[in-house]
N, C-alpha and C. Protein backbone atom coordinates (compact mmCIF):
# COMPACT_ATOMS: atom_id res chain seq x y z
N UNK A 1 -18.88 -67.77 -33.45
CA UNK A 1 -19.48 -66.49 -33.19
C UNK A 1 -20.63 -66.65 -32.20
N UNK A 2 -20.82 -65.82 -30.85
CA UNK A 2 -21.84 -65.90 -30.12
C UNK A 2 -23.10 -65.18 -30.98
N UNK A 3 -24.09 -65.95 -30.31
CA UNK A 3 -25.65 -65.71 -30.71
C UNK A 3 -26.30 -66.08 -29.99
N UNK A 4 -27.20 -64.70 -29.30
CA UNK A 4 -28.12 -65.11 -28.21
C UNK A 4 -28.85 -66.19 -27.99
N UNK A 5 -29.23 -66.60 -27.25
CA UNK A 5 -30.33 -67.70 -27.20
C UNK A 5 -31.50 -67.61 -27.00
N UNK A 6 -31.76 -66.39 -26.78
CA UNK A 6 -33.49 -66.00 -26.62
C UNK A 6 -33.04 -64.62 -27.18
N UNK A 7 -34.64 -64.10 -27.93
CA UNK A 7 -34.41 -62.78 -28.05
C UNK A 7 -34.81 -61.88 -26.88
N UNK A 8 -34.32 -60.64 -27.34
CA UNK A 8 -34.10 -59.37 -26.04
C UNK A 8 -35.50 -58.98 -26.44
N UNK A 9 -36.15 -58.79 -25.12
CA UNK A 9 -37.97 -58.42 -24.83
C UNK A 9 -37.77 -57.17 -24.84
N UNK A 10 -39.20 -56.30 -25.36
CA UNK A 10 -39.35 -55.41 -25.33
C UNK A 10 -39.34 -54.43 -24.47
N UNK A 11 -39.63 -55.30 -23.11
CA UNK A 11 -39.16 -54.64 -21.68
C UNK A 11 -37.15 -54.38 -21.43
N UNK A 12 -36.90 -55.06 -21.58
CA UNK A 12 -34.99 -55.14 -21.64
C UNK A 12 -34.29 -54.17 -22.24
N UNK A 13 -35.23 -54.13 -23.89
CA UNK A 13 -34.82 -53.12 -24.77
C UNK A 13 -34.76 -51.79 -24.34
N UNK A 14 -36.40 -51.45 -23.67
CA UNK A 14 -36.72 -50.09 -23.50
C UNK A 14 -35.96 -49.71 -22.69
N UNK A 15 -35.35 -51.13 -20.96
CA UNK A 15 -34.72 -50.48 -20.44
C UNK A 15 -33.07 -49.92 -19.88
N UNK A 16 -33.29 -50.87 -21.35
CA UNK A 16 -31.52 -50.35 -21.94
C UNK A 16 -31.25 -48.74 -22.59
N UNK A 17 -32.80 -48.88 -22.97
CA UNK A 17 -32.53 -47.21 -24.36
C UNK A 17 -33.40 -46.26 -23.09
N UNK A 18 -33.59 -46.41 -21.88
CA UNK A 18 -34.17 -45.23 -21.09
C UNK A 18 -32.95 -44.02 -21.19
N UNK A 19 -31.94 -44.14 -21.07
CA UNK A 19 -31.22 -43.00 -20.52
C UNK A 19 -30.85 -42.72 -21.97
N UNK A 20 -31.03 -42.85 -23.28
CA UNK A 20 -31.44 -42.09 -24.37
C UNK A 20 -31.80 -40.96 -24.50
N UNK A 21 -31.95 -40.64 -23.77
CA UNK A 21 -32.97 -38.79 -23.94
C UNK A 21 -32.29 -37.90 -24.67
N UNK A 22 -32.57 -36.84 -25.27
CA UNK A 22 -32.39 -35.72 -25.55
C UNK A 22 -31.76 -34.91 -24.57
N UNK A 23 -30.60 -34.11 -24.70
CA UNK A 23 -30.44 -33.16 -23.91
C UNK A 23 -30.68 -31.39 -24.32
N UNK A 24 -31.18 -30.94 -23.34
CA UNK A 24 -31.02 -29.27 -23.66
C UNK A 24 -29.65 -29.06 -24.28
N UNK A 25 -29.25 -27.64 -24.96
CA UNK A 25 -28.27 -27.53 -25.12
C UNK A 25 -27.66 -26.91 -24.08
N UNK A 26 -26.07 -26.73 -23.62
CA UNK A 26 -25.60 -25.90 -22.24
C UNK A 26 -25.38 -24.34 -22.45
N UNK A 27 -25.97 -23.74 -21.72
CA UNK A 27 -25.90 -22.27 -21.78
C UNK A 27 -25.01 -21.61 -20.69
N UNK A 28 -23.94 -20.72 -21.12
CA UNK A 28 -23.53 -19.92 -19.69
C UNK A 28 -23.81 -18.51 -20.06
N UNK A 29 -23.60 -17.31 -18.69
CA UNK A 29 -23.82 -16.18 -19.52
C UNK A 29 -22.52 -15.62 -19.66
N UNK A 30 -23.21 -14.71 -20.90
CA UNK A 30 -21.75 -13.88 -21.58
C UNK A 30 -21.24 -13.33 -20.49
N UNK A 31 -20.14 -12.56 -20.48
CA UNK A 31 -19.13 -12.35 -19.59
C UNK A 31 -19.15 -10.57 -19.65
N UNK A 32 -19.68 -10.11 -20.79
CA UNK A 32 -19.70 -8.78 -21.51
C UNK A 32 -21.00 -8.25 -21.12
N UNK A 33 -22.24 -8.79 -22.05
CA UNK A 33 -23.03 -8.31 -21.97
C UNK A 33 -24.52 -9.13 -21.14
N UNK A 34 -24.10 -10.60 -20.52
CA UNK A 34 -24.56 -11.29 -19.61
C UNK A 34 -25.93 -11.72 -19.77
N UNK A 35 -26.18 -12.27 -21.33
CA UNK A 35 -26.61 -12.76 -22.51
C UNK A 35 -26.35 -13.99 -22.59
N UNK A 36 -27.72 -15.58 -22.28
CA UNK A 36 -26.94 -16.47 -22.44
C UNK A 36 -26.46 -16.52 -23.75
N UNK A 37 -25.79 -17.90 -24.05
CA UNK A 37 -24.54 -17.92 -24.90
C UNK A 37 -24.50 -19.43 -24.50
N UNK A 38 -23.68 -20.30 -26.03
CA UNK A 38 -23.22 -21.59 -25.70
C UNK A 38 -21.57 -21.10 -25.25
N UNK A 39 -21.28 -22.22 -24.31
CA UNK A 39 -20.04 -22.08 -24.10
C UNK A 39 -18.83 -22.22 -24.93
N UNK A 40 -17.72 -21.60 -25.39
CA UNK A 40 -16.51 -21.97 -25.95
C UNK A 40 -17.31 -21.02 -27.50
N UNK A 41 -18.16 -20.67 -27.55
CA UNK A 41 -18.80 -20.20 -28.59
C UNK A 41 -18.72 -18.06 -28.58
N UNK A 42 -18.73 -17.70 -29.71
CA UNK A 42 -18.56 -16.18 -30.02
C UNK A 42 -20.17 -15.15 -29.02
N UNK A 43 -20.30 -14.65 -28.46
CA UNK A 43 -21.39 -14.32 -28.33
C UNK A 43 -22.46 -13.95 -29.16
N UNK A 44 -23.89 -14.14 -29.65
CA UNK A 44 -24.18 -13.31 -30.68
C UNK A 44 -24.67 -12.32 -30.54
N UNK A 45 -25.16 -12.33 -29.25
CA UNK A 45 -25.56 -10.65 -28.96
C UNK A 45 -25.19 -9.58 -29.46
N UNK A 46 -23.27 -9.97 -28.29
CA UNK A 46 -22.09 -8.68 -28.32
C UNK A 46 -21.55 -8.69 -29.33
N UNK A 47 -20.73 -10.18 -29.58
CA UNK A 47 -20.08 -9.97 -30.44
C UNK A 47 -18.64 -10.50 -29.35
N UNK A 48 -18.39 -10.89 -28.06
CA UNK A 48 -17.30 -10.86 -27.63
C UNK A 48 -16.98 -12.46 -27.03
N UNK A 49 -15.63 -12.93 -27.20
CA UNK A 49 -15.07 -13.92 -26.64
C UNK A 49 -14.05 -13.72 -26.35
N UNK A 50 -14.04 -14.29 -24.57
CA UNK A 50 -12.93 -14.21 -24.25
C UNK A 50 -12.13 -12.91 -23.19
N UNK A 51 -13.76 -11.49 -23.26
CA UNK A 51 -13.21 -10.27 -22.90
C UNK A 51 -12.54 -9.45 -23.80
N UNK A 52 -13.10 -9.60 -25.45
CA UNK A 52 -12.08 -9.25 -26.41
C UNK A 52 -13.63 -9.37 -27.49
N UNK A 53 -13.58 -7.87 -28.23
CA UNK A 53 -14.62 -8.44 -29.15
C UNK A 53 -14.00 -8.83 -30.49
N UNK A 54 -14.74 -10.16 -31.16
CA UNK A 54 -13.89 -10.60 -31.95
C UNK A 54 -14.47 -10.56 -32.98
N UNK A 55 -16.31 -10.12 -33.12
CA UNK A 55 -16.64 -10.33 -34.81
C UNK A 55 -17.52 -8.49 -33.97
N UNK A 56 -18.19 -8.00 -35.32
CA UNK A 56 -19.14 -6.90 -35.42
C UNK A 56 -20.38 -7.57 -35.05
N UNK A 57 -21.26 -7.07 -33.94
CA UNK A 57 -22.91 -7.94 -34.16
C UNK A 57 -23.39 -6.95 -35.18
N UNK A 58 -24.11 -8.19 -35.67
CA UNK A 58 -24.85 -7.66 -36.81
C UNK A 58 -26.49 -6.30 -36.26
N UNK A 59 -26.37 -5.51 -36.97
CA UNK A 59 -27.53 -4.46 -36.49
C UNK A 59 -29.16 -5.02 -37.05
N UNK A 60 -29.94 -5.10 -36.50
CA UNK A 60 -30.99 -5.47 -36.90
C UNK A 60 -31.95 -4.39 -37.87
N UNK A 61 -32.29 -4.11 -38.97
CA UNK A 61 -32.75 -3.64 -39.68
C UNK A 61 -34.39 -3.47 -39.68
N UNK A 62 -34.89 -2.01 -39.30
CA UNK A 62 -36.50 -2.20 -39.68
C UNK A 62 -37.11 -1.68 -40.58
């Protein structure tokens, strides 16, 4: 079984784990009501995917 021969420095490490980051999540806009929205996802605004509404949006209550 291989086993390093020196250990990996703290410099090596970090710049192995740089491109680690966090990403935003991806937003496009709705197609309906032009509201971002994740993609492949129901709108929650409208209520529509696809050019087709497919659930009721919920009404906000005061």
């Amino acid at each position: 079984m291989a086993v390093p021969k020196r250990r990996t420095s703290k410099s090596k490490k970090n710049m192995r784990r740089a491109h680690w980051k966090a990403q935003p999540p991806a937003a496009t806009k709705c197609s309906h009501c032009h509201q971002p929205k994740q993609p492949h996802m129901v709108c929650p605004n409208c209520g529509y995917y696809g050019g087709r509404e497919v659930i009721k949006p919920e009404e906000e209550e005061s």
